[in-house]
C-alpha atoms as a PDB file:
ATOM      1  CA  UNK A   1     -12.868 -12.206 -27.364  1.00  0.00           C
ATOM      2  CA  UNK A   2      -9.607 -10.195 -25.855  1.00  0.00           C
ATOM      3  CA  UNK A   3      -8.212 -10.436 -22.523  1.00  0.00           C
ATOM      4  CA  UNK A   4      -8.796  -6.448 -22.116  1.00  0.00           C
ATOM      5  CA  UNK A   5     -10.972  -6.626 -19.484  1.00  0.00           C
ATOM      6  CA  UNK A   6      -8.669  -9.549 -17.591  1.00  0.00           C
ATOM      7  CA  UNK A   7      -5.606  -7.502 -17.903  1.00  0.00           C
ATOM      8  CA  UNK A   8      -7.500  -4.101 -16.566  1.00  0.00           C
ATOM      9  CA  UNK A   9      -8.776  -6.344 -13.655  1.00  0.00           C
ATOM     10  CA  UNK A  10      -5.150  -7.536 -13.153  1.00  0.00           C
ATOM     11  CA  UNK A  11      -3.551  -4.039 -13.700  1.00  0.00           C
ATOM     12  CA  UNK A  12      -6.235  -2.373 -10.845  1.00  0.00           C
ATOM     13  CA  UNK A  13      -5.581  -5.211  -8.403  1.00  0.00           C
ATOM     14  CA  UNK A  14      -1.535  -4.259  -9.002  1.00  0.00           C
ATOM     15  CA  UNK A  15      -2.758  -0.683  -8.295  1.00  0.00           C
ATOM     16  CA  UNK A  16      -4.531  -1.668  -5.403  1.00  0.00           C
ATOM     17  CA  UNK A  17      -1.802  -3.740  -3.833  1.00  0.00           C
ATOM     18  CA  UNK A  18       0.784  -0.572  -4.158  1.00  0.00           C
ATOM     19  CA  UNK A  19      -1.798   1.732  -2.228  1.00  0.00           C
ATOM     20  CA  UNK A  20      -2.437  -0.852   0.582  1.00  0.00           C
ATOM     21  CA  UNK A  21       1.469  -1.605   1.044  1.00  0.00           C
ATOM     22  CA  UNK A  22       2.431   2.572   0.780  1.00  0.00           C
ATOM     23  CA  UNK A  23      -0.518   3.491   3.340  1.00  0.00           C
ATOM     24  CA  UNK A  24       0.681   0.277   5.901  1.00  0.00           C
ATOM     25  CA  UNK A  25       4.244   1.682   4.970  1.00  0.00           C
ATOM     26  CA  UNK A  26       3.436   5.175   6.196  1.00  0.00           C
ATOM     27  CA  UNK A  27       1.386   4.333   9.402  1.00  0.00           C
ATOM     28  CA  UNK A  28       4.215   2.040  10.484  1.00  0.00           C
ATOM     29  CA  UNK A  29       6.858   4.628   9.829  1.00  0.00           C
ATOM     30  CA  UNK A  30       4.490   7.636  11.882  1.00  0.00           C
ATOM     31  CA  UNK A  31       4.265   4.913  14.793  1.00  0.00           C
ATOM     32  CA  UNK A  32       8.098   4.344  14.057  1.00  0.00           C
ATOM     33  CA  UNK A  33       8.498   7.948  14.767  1.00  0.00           C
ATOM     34  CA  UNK A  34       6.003   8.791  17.090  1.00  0.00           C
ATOM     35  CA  UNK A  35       7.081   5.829  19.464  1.00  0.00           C
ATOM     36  CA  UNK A  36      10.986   7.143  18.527  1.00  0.00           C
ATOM     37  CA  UNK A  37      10.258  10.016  20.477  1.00  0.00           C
ATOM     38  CA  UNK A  38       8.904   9.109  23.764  1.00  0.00           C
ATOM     39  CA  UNK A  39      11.003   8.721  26.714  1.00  0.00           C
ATOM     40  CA  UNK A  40      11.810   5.567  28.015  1.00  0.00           C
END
């Protein structure tokens, strides 16, 4: 047996891990901005 399916398992859950960190990365940097902008 090969470890292809293992390793395409692995290589999605890498994939999946980069999407989740950039969309958290861009909602914290609107709020960043958004919140940047109000008056105090």
């Amino acid at each position: 047996m090969s470890d292809k399916p293992h390793s395409e398992r692995e290589a999605d859950g890498t994939a999946d891990a980069i999407a989740v960190t950039a969309i958290i990365g861009v909602i914290v940097l609107t709020m960043f901005i958004w919140l940047s902008g109000m008056p105090t």
